[in-house]
Protein backbone atom coordinates (compact mmCIF):
# COMPACT_ATOMS: atom_id res chain seq x y z
CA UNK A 1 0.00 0.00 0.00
CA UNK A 2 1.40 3.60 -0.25
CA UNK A 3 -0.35 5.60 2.01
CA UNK A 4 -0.57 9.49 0.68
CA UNK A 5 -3.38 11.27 2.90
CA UNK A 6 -0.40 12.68 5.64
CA UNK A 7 -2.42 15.32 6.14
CA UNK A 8 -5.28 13.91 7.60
CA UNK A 9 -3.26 11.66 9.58
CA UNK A 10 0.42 10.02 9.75
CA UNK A 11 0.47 6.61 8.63
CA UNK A 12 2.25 4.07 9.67
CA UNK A 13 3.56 5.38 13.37
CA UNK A 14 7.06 4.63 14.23
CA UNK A 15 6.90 1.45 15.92
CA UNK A 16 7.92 3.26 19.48
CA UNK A 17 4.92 4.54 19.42
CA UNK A 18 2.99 1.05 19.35
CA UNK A 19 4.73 -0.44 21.72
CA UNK A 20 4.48 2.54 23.92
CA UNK A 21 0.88 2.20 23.81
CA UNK A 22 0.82 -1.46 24.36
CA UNK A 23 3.34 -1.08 27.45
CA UNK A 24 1.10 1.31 29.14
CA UNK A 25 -1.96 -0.34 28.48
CA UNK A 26 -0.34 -3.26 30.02
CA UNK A 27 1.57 -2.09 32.95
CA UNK A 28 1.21 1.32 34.28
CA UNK A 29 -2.26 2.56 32.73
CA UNK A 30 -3.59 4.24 36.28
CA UNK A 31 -5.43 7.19 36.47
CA UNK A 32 -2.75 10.12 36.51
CA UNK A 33 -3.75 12.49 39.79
CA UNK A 34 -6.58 10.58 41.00
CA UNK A 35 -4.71 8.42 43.71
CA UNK A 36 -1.14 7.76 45.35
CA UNK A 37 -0.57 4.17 44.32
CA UNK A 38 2.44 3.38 41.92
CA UNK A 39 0.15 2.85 38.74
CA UNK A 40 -1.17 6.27 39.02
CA UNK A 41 2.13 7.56 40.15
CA UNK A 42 3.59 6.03 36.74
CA UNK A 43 0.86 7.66 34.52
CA UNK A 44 1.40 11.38 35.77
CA UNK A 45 5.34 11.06 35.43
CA UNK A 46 4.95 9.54 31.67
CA UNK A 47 2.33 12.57 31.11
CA UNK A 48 4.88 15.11 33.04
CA UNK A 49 7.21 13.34 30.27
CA UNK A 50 5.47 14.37 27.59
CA UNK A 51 4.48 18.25 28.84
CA UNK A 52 8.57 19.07 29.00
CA UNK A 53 9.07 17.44 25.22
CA UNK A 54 6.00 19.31 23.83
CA UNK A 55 7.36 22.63 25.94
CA UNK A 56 10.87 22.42 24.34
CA UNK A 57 10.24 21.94 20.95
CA UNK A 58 7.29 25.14 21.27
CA UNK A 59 9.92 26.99 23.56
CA UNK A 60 6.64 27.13 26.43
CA UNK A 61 6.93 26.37 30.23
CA UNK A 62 5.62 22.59 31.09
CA UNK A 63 2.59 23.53 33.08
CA UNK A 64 1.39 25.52 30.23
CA UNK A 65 0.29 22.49 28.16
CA UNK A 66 -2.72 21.14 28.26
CA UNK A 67 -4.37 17.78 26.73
CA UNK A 68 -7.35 17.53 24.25
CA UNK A 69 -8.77 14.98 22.04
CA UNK A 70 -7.55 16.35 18.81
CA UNK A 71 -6.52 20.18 17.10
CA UNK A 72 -10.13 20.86 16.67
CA UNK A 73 -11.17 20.54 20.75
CA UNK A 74 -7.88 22.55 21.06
CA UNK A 75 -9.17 25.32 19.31
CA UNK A 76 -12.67 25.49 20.68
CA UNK A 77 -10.93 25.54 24.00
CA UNK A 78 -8.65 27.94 22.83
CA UNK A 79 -10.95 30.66 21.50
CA UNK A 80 -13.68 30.44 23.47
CA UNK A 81 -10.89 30.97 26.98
CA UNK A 82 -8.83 33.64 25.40
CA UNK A 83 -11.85 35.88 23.41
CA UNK A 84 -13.31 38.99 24.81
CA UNK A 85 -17.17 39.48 24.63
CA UNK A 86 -18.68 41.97 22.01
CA UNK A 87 -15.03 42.31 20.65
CA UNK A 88 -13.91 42.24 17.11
CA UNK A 89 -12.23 38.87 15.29
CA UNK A 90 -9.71 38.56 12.45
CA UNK A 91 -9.39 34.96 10.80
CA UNK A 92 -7.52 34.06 7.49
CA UNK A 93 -9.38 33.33 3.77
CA UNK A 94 -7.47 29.93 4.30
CA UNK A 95 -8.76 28.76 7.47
CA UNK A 96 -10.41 25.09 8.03
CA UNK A 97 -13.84 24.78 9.97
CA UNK A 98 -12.11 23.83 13.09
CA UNK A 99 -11.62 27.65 13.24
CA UNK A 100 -14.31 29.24 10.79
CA UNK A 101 -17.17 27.31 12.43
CA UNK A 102 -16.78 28.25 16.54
CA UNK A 103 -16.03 31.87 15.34
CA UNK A 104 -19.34 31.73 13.05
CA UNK A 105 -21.06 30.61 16.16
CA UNK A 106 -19.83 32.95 18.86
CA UNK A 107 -20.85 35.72 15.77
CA UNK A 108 -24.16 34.06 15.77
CA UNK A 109 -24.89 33.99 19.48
CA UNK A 110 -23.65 38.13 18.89
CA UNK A 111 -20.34 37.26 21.33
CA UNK A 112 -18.16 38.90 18.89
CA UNK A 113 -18.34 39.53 15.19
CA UNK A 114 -15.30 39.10 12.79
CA UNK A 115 -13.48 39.53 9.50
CA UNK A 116 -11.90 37.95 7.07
CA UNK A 117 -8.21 38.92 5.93
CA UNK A 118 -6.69 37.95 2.50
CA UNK A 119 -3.47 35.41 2.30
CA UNK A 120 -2.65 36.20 -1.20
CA UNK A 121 0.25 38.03 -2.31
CA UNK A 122 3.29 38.80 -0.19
CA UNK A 123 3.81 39.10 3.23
CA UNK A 124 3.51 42.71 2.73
CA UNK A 125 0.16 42.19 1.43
CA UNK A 126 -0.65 39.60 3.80
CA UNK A 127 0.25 42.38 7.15
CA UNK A 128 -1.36 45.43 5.21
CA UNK A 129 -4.53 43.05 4.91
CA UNK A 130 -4.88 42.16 8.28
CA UNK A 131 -3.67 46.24 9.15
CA UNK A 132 -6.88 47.00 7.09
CA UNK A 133 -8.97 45.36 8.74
CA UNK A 134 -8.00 45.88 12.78
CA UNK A 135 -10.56 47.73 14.57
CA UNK A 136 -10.28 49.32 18.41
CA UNK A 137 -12.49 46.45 19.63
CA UNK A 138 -10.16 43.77 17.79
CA UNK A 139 -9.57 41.61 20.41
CA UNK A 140 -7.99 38.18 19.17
CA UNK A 141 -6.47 36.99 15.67
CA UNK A 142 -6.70 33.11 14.71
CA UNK A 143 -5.04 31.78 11.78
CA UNK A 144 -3.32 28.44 10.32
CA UNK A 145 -0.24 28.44 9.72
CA UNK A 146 0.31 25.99 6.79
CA UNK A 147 -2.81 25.33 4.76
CA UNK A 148 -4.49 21.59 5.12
CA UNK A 149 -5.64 22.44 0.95
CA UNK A 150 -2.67 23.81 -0.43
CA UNK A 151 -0.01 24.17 2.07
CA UNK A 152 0.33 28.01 2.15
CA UNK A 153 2.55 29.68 4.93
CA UNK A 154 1.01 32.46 6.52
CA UNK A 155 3.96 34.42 8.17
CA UNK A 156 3.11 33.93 11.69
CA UNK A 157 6.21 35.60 12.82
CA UNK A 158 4.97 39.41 11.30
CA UNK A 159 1.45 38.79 12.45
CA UNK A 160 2.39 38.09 15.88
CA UNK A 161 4.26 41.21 15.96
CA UNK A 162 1.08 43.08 14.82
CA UNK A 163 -0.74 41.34 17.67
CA UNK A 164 1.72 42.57 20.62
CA UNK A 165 1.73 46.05 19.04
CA UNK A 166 -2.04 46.33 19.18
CA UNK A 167 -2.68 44.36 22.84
CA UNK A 168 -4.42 41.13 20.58
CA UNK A 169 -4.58 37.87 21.63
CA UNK A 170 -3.07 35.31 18.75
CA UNK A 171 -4.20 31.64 18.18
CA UNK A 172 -2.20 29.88 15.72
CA UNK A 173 -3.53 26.61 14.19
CA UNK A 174 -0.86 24.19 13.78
CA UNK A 175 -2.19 21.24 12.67
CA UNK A 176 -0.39 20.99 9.42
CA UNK A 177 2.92 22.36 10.42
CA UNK A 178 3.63 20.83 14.17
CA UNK A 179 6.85 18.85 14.00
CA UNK A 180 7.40 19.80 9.91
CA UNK A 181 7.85 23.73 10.84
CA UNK A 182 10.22 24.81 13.48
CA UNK A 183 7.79 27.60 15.93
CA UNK A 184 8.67 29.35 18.94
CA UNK A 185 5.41 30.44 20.84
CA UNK A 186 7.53 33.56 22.91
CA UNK A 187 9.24 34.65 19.58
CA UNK A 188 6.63 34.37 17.49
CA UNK A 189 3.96 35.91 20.58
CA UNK A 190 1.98 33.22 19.55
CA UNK A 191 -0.71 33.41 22.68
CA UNK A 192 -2.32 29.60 21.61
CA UNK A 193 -0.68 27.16 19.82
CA UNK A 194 -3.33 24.24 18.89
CA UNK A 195 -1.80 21.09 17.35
CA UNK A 196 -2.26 17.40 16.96
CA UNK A 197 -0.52 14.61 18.02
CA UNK A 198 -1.53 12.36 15.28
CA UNK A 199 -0.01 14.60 12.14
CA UNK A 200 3.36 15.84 12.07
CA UNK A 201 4.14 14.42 15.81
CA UNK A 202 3.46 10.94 14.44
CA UNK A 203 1.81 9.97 17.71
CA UNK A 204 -1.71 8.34 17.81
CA UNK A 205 -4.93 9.52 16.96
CA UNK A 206 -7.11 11.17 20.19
CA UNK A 207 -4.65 13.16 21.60
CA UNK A 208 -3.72 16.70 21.03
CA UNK A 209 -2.77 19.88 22.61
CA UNK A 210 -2.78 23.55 23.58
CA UNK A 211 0.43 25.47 23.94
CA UNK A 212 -0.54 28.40 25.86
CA UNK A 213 2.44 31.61 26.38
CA UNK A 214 0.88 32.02 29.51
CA UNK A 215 -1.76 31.59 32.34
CA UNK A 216 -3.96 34.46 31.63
CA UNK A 217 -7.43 33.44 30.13
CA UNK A 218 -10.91 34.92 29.85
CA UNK A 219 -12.72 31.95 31.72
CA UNK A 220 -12.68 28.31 31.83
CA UNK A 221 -14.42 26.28 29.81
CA UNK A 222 -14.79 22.84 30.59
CA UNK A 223 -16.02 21.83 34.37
CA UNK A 224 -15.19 18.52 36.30
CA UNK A 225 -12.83 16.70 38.44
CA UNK A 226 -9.40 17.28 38.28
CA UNK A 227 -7.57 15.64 41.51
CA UNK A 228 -6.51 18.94 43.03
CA UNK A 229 -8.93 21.06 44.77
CA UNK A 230 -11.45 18.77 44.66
CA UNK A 231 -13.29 20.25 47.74
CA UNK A 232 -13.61 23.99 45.89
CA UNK A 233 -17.01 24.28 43.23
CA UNK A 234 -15.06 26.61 41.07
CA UNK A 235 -12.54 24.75 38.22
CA UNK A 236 -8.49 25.70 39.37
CA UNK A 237 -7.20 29.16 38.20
CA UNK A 238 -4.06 27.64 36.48
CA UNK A 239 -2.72 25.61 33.90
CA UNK A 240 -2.82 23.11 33.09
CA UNK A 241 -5.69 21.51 35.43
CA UNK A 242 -8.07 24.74 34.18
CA UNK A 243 -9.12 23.02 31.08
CA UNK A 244 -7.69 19.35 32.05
CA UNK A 245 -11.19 18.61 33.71
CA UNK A 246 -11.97 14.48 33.35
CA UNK A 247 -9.70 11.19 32.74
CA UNK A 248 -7.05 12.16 30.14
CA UNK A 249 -6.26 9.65 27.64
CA UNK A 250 -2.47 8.23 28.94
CA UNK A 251 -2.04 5.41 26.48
CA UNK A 252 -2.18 8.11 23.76
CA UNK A 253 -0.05 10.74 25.75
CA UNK A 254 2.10 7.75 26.50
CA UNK A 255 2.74 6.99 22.77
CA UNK A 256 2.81 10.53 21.77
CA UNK A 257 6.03 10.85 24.46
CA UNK A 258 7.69 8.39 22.51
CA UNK A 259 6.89 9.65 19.16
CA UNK A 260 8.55 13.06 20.06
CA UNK A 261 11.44 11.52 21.54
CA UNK A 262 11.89 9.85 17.73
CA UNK A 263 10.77 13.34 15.93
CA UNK A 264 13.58 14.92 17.95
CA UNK A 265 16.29 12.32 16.74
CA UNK A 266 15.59 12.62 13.46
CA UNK A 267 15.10 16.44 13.03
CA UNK A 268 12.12 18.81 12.18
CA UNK A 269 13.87 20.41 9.48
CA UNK A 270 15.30 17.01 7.97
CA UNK A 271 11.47 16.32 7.61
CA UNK A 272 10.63 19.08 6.06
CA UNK A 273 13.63 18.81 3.91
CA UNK A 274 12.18 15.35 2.25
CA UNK A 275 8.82 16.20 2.66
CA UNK A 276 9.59 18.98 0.20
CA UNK A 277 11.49 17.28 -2.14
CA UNK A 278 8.57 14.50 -3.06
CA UNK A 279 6.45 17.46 -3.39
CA UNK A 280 8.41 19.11 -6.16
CA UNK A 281 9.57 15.83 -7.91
CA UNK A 282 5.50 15.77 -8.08
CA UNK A 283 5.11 18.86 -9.28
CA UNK A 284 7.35 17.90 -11.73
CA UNK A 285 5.60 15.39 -13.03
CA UNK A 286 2.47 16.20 -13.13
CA UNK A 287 3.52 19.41 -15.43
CA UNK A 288 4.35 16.50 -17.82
CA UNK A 289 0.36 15.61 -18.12
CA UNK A 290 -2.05 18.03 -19.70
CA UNK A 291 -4.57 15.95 -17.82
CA UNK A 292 -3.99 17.36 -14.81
CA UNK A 293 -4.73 20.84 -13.12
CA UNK A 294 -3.04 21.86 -10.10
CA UNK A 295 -3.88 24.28 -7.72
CA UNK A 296 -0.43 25.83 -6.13
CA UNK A 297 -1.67 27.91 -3.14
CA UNK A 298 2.16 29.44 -3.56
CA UNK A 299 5.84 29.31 -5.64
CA UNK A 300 7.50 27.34 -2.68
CA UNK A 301 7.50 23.47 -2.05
CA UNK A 302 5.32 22.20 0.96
CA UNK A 303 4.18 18.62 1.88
CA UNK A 304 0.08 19.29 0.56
CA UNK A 305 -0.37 19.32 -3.20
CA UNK A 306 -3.84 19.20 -4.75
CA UNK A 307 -5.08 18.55 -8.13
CA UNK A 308 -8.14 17.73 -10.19
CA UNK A 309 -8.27 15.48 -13.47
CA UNK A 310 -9.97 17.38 -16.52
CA UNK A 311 -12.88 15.47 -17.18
CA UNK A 312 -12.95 13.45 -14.63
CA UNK A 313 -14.77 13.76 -10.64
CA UNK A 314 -12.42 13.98 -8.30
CA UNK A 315 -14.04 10.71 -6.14
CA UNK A 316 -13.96 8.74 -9.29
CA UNK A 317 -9.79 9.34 -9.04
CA UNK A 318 -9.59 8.53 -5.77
CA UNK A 319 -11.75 5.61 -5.46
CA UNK A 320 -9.80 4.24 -8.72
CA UNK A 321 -6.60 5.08 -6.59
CA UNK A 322 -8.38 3.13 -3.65
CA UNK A 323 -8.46 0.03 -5.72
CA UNK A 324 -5.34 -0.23 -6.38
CA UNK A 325 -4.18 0.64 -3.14
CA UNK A 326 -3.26 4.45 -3.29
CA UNK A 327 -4.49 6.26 -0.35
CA UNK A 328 -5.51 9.78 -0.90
CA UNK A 329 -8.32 12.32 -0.22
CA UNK A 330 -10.85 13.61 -2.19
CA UNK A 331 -13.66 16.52 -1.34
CA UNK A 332 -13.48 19.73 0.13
CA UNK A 333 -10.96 19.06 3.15
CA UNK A 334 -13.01 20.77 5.56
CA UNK A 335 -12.03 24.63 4.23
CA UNK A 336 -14.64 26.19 2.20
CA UNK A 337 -12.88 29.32 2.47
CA UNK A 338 -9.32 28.01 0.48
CA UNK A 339 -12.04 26.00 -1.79
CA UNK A 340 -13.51 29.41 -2.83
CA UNK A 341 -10.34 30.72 -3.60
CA UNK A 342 -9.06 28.38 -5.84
CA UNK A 343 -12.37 27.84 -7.74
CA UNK A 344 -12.95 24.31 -6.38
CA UNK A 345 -16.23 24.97 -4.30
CA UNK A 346 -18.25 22.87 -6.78
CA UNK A 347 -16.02 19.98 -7.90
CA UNK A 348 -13.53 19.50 -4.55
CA UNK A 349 -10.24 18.21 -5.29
CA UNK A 350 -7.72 15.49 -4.72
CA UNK A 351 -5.48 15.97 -2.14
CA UNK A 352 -1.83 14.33 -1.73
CA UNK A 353 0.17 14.37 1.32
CA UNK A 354 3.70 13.18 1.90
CA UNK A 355 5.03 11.68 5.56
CA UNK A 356 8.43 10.72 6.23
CA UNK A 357 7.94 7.82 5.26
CA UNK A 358 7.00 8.30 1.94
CA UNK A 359 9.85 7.94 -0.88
CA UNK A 360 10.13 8.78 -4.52
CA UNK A 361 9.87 5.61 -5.26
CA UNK A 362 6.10 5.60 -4.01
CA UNK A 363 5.75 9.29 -5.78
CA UNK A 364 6.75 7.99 -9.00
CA UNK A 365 4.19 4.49 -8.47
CA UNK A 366 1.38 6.34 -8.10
CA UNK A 367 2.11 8.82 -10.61
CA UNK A 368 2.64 5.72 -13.03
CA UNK A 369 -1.01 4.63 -12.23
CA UNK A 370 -2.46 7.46 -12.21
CA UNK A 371 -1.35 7.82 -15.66
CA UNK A 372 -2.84 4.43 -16.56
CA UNK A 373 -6.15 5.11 -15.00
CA UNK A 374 -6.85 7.99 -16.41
CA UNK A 375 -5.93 6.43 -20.23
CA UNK A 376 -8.30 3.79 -19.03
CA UNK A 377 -10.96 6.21 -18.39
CA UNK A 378 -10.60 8.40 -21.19
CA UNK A 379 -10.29 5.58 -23.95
């Protein structure tokens, strides 16, 4: 099988991370905080574990991150602690419905209303778009920072600059570039830094993660037991135990520790470095078919590259891909906004997505049969 849909989620794991899971699952699996026996004891120090790795490759203090399910809980957690009522929102014309759709809400419910910058152009353009549109009530910026569609780079860097000159609060969505791009939360005065565990940290699916610059929030958001003040009615005023409120999910935490331990071996930019390269030896090729259109978000190599065949549905590629066991995407990759922009609201698109462990041998297989189906269509 060669596996191309990276950017939905890694596959396979490093086996590290298996085992990992298994181990814990098997031996140490208590519930971390909730009692003083050696399981439990074991559980917390393996999470612990995992807080320092995730707080040196962000460059954030330990304590200040917290545990979710996945990017998307870490973003509804995110926004809805850090916003200001009745204040003014900025997102990006790229962003996926993990952030469009709790904005749209909050807008809804008249908690805050918002606008929409452009990504196009150069950075230049991108800053004087979002300068545009800052108002005195702007209270709180949330953007990706690499495109799940096209694998754009918005230049984080500049707009958290803009956000500590005008008092904002910044949420950056890093699904798609966690453990591919390097980022520094206090350089970058990134306030929120949302990511996976199961993308670019090559750890298992249902765990992911806030990376918060520091304690100061609006308001809690999620209520419940948390081992530590357990005789107050009111949820802890710090991190991480604010928002850590229920059982967290240690077999996953547990693998993701070992999966960052192996990320941190190998190299974040050496990833990035090969991830790159099978994108442009795509590119490549696919500028040898007049079959194909592509739809490059940008001029510089990234590890997302989608595409449509003329003539032919976008599922009907896929599925054909399926059968011959190619695994890609197909759709509208949960960003109507990016869709709009590239003139794919209608049709979707097929999406390709390299991992390390992806080689060019694999790019140039399923170019080969992509090739052949499309002859076999077409005749």
């Amino acid at each position: 099988m060669i596996y191309l849909d990276n950017a939905a989620t890694t596959f396979p794991k490093p086996q590290c991370v298996s085992d990992e899971i298994i181990k814990c699952i098997k031996k140490y699996c208590g519930n971390p905080g909730r009692s003083s026996h050696k399981l439990s004891i074991t559980s917390a120090e393996k999470i612990y574990e995992t807080r320092i790795l995730l707080s040196e490759l962000f460059n954030a203090e330990p304590e200040n991150v917290v545990f979710t399910y996945n990017t998307t809980y870490a973003l509804n957690i995110a926004i809805k602690s850090l916003i200001k009522y009745s204040s003014h929102v900025l997102i990006s014309d790229i962003e996926h419905n993990s952030v469009i759709r709790p904005i749209h809400e909050l807008s809804l419910k008249k908690l805050c209303s918002y606008d929409v910058f452009s990504t196009d152009g150069t950075t230049d353009d991108i800053i004087n778009s979002i300068n545009s549109k800052i108002k005195k009530n702007t209270s709180l910026i949330v953007c990706t920072h690499v495109s799940n569609v096209g694998c754009r780079c918005l230049p984080i860097k500049d707009i958290g600059k803009i956000c500590k000159e005008n008092n904002i609060k910044f949420i950056v969505d890093g699904a798609q570039s966690a453990g591919i791009h390097n980022i520094n939360i206090k350089e970058m005065n990134i306030d929120a830094l949302c990511i996976p565990g199961h993308k670019g940290l090559y750890g298992p699916q249902g765990v992911g993660a806030i990376i918060y610059n520091n304690e100061k929030t609006e308001r809690s958001i999620i209520q419940g037991g948390t081992g530590i003040n357990s005789l107050e009615l009111t949820m802890p005023n710090f991190l991480p135990e604010r928002f850590e409120a229920g059982t967290l999910s240690t077999p996953c935490i547990a693998g993701l520790c070992e999966s960052l331990k192996w990320l941190k071996k190998i190299g974040v930019e050496n990833v990035k470095r090969h991830e790159e390269e099978l994108y442009t030896l795509l590119v490549d090729l696919f500028c040898e078919n007049n079959d194909v259109s592509l739809y490059l978000m940008n001029d510089y190599p990234g590890n997302t590259l989608l595409f449509n065949v003329n003539g032919i549905s976008a599922t009907t590629i896929a599925n054909e891909l399926n059968n011959r066991d190619i695994c890609v995407r197909s759709g509208f990759h949960c960003s109507p906004f990016a869709h709009r922009l590239l003139k794919t609201e209608k049709s979707g698109a097929i999406r390709v997505s390299f991992s390390v462990f992806n080689t060019k041998n694999n790019i140039y297989t399923f170019f080969d049969n992509l090739t052949d189906i499309i002859c076999t269509i077409k005749k």
